[in-house]
N, C-alpha and C. Protein backbone atom coordinates (compact mmCIF):
# COMPACT_ATOMS: atom_id res chain seq x y z
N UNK A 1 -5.08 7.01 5.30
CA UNK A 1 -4.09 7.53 4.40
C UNK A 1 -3.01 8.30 5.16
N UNK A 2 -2.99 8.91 6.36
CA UNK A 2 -2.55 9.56 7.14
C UNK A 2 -1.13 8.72 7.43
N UNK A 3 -1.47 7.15 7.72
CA UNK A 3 -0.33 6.58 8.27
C UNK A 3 0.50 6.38 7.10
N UNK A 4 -0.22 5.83 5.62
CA UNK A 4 0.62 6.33 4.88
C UNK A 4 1.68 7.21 4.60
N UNK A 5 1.32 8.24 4.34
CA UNK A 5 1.76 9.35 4.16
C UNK A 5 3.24 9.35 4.90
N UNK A 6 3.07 9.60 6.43
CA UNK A 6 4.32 9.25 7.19
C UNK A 6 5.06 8.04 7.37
N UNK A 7 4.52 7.03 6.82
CA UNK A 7 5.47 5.97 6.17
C UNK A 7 6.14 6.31 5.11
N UNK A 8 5.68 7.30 4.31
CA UNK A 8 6.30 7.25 2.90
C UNK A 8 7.07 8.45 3.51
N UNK A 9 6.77 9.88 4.20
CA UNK A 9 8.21 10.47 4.54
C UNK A 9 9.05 10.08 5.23
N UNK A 10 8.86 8.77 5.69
CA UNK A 10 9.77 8.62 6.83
C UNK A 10 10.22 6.91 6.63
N UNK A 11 10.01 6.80 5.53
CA UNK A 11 10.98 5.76 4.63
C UNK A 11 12.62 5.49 4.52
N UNK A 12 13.10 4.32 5.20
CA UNK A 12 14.50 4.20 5.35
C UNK A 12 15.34 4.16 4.16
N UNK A 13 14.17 4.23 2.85
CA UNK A 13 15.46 4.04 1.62
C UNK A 13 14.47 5.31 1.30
N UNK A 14 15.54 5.35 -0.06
CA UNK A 14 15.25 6.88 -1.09
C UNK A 14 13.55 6.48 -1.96
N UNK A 15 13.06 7.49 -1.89
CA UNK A 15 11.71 7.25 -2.62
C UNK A 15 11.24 8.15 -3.30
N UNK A 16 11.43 8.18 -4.33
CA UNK A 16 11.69 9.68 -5.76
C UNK A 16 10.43 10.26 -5.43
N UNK A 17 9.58 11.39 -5.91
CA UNK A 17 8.42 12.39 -5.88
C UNK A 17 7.59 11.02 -6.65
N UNK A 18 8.12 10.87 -7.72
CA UNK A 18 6.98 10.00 -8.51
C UNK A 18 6.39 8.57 -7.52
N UNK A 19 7.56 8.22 -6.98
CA UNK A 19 6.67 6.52 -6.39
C UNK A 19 5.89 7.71 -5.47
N UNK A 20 6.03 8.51 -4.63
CA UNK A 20 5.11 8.88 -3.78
C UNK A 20 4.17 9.11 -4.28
N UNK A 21 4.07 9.75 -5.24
CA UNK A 21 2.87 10.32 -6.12
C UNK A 21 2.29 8.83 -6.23
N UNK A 22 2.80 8.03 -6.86
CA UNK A 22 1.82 6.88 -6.92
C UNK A 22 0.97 6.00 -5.38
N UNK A 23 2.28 5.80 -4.54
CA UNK A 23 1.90 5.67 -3.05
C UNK A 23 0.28 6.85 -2.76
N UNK A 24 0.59 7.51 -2.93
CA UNK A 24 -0.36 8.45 -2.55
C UNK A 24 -1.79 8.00 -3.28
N UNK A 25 -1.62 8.52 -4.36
CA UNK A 25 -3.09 7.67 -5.63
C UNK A 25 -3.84 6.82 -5.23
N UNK A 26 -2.89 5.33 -5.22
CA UNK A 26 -3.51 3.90 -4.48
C UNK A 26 -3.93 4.48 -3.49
N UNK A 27 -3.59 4.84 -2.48
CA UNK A 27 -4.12 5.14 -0.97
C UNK A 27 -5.44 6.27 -1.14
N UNK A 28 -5.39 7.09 -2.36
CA UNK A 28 -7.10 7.51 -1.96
C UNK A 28 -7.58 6.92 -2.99
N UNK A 29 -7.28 5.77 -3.24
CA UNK A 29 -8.50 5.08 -4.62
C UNK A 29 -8.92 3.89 -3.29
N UNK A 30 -7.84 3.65 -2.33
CA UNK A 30 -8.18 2.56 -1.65
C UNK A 30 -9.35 3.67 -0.11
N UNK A 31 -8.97 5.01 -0.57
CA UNK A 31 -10.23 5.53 0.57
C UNK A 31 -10.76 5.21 -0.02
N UNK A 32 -11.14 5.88 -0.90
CA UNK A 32 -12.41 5.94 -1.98
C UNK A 32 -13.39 4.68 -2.35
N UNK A 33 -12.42 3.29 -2.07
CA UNK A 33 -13.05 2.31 -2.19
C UNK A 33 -12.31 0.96 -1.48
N UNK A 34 -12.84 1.03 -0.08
CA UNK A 34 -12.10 0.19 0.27
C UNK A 34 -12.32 -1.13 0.41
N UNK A 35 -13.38 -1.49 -0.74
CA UNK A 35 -13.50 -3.22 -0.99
C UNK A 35 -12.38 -3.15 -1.74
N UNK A 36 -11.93 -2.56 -2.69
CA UNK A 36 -10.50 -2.79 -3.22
C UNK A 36 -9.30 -3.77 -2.88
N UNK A 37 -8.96 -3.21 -1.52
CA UNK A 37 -7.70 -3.88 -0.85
C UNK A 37 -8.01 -5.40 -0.18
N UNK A 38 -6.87 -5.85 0.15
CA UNK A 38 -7.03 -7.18 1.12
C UNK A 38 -7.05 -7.16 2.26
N UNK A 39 -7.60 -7.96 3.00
CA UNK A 39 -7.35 -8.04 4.38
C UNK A 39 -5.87 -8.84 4.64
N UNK A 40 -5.17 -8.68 6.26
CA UNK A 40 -3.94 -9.52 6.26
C UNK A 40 -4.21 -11.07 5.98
N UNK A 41 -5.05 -11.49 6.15
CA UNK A 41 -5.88 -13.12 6.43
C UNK A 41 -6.15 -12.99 5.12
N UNK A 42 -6.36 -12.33 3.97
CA UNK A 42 -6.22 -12.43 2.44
C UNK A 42 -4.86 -12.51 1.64
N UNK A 43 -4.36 -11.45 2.08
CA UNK A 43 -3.16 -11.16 1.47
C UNK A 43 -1.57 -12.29 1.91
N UNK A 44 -2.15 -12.90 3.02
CA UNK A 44 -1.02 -14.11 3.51
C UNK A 44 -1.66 -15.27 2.73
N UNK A 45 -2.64 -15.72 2.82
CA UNK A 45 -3.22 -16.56 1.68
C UNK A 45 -2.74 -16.69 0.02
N UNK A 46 -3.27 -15.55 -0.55
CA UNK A 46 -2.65 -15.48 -1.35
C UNK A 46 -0.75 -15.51 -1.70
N UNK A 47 -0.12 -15.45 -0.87
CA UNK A 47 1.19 -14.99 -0.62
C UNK A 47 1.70 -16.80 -0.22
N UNK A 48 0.74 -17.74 0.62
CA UNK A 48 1.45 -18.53 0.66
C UNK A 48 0.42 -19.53 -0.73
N UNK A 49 0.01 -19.11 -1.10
CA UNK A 49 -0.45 -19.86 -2.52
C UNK A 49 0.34 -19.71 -3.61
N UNK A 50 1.20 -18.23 -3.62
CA UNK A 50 2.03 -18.34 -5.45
C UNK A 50 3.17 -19.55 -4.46
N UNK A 51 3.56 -19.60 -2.99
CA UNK A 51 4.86 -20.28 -2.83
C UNK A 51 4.64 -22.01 -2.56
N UNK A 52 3.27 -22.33 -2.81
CA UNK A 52 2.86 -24.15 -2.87
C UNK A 52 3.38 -24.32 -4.38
């Protein structure tokens, strides 16, 4: 969550309190449980499946 965090302050566009607040949330629901998320080898899969 850490690298988060300084991605989200150190974001090249504007990013209101609220998306952070949400940025933040996901990132300890995804500590909290990290079968949740995808792997990159998931998430490119899926990504070139909505574009077949």
């Amino acid at each position: 969550m850490e690298f988060i965090e300084k991605t989200v302050e150190s974001a090249p566009i504007d990013v209101t309190e609220e998306q952070k607040a949400i940025i933040r949330s996901r990132a300890a629901e995804l500590d909290a449980d990290p079968s949740i998320g995808l792997t990159w080898d998931e998430l490119r899969a899926r990504l070139a499946a909505r574009r077949a």
